[in-house]
Protein backbone atom coordinates (compact mmCIF):
# COMPACT_ATOMS: atom_id res chain seq x y z
CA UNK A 1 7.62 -23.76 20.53
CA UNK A 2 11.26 -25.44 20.65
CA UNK A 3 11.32 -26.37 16.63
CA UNK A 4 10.09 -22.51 15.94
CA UNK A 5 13.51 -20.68 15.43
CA UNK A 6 13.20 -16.60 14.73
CA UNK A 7 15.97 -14.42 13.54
CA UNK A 8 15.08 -11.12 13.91
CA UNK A 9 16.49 -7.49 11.84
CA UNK A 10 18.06 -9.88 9.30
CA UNK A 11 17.58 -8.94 6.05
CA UNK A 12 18.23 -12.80 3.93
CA UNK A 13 19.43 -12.67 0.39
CA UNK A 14 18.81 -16.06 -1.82
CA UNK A 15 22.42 -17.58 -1.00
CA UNK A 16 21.46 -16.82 3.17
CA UNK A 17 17.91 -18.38 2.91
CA UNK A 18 18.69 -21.43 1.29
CA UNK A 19 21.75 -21.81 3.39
CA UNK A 20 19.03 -23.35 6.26
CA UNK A 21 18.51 -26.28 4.39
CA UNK A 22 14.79 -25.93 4.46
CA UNK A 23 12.53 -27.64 2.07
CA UNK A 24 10.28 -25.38 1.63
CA UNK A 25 11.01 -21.58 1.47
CA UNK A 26 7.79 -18.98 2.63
CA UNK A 27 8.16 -15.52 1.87
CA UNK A 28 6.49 -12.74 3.64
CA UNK A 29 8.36 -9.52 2.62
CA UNK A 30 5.85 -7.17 1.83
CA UNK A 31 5.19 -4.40 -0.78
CA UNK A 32 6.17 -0.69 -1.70
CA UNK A 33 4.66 2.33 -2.36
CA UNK A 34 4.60 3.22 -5.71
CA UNK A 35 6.18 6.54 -6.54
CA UNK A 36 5.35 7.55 -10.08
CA UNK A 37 1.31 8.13 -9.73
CA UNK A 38 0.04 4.86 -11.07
CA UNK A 39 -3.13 3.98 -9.34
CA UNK A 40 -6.67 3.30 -9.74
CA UNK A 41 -7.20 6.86 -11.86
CA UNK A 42 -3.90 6.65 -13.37
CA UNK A 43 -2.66 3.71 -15.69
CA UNK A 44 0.45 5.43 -16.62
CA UNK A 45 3.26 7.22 -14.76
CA UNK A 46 2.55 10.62 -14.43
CA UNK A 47 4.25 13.93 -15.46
CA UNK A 48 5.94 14.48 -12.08
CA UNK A 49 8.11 17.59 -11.98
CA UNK A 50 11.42 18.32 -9.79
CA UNK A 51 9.19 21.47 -8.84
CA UNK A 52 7.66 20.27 -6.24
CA UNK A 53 8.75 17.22 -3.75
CA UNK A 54 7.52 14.18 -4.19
CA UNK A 55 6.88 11.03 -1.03
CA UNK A 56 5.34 8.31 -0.61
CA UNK A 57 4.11 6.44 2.54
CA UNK A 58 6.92 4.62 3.08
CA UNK A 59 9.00 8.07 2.72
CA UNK A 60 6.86 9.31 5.68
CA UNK A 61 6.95 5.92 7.58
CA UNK A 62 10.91 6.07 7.82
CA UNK A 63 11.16 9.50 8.94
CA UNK A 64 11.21 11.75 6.18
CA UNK A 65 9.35 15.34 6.56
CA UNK A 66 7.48 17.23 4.24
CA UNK A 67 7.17 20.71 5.29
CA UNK A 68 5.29 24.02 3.96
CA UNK A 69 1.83 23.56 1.66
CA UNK A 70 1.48 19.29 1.17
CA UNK A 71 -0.79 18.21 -1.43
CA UNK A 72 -1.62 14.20 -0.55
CA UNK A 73 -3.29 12.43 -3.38
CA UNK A 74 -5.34 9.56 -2.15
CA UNK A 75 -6.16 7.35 -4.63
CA UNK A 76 -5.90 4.08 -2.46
CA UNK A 77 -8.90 5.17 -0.74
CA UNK A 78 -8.21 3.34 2.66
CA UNK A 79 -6.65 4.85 5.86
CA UNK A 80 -3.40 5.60 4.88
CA UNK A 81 -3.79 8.84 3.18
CA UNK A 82 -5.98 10.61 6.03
CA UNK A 83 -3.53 8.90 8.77
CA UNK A 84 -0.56 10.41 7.15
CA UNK A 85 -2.69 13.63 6.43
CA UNK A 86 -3.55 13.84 10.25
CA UNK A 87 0.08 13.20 11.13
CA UNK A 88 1.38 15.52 8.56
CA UNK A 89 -1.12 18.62 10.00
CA UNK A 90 0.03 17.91 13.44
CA UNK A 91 3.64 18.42 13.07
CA UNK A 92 2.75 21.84 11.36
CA UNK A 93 2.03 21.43 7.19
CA UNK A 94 -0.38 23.34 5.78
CA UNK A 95 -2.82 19.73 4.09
CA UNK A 96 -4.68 19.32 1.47
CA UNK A 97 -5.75 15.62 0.66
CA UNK A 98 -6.94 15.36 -2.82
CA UNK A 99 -9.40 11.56 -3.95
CA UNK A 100 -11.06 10.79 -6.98
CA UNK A 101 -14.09 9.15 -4.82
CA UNK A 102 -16.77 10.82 -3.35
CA UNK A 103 -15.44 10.27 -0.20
CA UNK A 104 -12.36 10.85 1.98
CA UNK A 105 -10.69 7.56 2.50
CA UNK A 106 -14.00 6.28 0.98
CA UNK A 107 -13.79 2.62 2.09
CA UNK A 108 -14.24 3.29 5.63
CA UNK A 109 -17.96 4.35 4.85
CA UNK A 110 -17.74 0.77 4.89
CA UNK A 111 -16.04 0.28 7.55
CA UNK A 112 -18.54 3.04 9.81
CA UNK A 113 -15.56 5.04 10.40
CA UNK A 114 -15.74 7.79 7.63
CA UNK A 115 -17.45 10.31 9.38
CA UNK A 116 -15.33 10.42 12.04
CA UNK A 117 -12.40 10.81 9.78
CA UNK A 118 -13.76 13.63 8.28
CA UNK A 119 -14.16 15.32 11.50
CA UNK A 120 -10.91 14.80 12.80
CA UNK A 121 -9.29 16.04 9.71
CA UNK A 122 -11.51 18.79 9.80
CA UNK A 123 -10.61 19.93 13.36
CA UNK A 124 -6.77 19.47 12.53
CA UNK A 125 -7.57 22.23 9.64
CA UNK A 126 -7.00 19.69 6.56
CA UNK A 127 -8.55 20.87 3.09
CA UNK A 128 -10.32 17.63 1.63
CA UNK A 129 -11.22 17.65 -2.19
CA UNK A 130 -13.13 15.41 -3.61
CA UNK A 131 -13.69 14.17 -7.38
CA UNK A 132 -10.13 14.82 -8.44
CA UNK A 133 -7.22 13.64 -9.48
CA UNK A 134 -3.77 14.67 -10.04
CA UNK A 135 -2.33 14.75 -13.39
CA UNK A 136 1.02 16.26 -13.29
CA UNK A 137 3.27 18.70 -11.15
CA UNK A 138 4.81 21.88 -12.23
CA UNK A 139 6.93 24.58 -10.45
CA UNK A 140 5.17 24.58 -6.83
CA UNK A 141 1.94 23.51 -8.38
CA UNK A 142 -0.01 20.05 -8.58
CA UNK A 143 -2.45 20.13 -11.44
CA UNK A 144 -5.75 18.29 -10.71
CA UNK A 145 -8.65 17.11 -13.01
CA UNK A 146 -12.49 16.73 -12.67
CA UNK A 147 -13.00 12.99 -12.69
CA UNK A 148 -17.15 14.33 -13.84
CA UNK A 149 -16.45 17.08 -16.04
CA UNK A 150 -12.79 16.99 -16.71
CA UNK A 151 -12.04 20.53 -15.88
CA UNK A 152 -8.67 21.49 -14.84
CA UNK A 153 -7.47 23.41 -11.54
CA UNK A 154 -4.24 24.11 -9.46
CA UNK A 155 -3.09 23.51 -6.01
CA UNK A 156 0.12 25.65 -4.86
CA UNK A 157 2.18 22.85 -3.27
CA UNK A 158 5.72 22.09 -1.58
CA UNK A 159 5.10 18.70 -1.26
CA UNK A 160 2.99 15.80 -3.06
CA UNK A 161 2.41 12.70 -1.50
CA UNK A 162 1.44 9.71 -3.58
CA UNK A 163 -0.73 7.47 -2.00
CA UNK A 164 -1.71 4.94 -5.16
CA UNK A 165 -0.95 1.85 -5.46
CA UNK A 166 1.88 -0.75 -4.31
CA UNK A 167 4.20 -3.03 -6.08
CA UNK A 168 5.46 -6.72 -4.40
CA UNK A 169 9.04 -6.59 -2.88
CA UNK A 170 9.61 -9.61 -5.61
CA UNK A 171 13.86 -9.43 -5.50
CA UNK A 172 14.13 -12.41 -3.36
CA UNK A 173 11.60 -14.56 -4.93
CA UNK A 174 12.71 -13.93 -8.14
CA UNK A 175 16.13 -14.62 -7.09
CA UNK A 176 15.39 -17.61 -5.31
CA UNK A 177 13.40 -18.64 -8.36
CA UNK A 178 16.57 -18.64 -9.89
CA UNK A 179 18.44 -20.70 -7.76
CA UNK A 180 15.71 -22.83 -8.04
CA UNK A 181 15.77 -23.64 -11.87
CA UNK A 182 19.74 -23.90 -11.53
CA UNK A 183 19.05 -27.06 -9.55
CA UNK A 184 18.60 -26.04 -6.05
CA UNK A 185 16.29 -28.48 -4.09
CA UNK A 186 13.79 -25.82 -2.53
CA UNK A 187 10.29 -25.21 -3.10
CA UNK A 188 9.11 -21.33 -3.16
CA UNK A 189 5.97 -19.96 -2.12
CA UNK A 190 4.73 -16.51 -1.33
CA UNK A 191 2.19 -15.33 0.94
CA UNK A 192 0.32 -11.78 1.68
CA UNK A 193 1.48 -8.23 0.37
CA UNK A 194 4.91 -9.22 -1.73
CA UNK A 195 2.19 -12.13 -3.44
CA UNK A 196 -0.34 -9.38 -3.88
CA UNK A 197 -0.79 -5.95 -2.43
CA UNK A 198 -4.31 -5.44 -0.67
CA UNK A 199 -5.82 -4.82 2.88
CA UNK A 200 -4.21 -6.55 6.09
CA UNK A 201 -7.12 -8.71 6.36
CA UNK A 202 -6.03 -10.13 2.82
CA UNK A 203 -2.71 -10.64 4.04
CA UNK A 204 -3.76 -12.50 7.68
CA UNK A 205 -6.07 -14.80 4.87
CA UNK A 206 -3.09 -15.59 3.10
CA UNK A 207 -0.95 -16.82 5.56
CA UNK A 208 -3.60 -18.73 7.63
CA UNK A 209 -5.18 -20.52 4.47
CA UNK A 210 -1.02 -21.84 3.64
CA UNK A 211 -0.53 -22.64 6.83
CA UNK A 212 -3.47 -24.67 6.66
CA UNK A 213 -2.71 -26.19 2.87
CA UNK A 214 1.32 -26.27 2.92
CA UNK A 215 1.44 -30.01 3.56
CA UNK A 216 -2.12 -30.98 2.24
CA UNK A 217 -0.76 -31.60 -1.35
CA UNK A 218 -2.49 -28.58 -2.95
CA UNK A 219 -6.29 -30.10 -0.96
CA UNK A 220 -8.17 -27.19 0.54
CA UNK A 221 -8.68 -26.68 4.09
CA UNK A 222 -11.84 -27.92 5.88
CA UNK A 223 -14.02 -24.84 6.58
CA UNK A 224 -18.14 -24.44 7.56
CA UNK A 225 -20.17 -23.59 5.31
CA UNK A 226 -23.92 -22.59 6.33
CA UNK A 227 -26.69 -24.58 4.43
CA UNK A 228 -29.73 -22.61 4.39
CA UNK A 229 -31.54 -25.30 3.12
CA UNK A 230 -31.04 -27.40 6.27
CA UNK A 231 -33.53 -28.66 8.39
């Protein structure tokens, strides 16, 4: 479209963004991995020790390699943790993905995919426990914890991956925010993961339903509904 202008691999700050004399400012940046074991079975940080090496998904997404015995706790309970724990067994670790749930990546019984992810993993030689959770890391060692009956066990481990939950990337709104109550004439909105972390489809819901209400004065979009009451 000519009035559609994209600038791609540039990273804007508050000062940048503003600088294109836009009305109205959407952000789309995303969210992170969280690295300190808060999740769904977790509400606090955990005891993580400098015994054994800690990554999250983002770690492995940029390039970074785990190697030796690698302990993945899933406690998203989506496809991350048994992607990275098929990628992880394929360039040679020894995996062990570790859920609360009753399920590996239990969502995709859902979804009509989980028994196929339990094959896989299975035929790529990755240890799945089930019904625990880790509470802490020691020398070479992630401790884990009955979610039933509370009892206690150890894993030997190089590596822990954290698979948990995400934060929103929130330094640019916040600093545009800023700008914005020192007088700059913008309005700020956010859309998908950096609004709030969930599932793509979320995120493809998000933007669609502001494209749809941006300029509608805060009116919701037209949609069907199905009257079952119709003749």
């Amino acid at each position: 479209m000519p009035n559609v202008k994209i600038y791609l691999e540039s990273d804007l700050g508050g000062a940048e963004a503003i600088e294109f004399g836009a009305d109205q400012i959407v952000l789309s940046v995303g969210s992170h991995w969280r690295a300190d074991g808060v999740g769904r079975s977790a509400w606090h940080p955990l005891p993580l020790s400098n015994g054994v090496e800690l990554f999250t998904p983002d770690d492995i997404l940029r390039g970074a390699r785990p190697t030796g015995a690698v302990v993945i706790f899933d406690d998203d309970h989506y496809y991350m943790g048994a992607v990275l724990a098929e990628n992880l067994a394929q360039s040679g670790c020894m995996v062990t993905v570790v859920t609360p749930a009753s399920d590996i990546s239990a969502f995709t019984v859902s979804t009509l995919e989980s028994v196929r992810v339990a094959k896989r993993l299975h035929e790529l030689g990755v240890s799945m426990v089930t019904h625990q959770r880790v509470i802490a890391t020691e020398d070479k060692r992630v401790l884990l914890e009955d979610i039933r009956t509370l009892a206690t066990r150890a894993l030997p481990a190089d590596s822990l991956v954290l698979v948990t939950a995400r934060l929103p990337n929130a330094t640019l709104h916040e600093d545009l925010l800023q700008r914005q109550a020192a007088g700059a004439k913008i309005e700020v909105a956010r859309i998908g993961d950096c609004e709030a972390p969930a599932a793509i489809f979320a995120a493809v819901y998000s933007g669609h339903r502001f494209a749809r209400e941006f300029d509608c004065q805060g009116s919701q979009f037209r949609r069907e509904r199905i009257d079952l009451d119709a003749q």
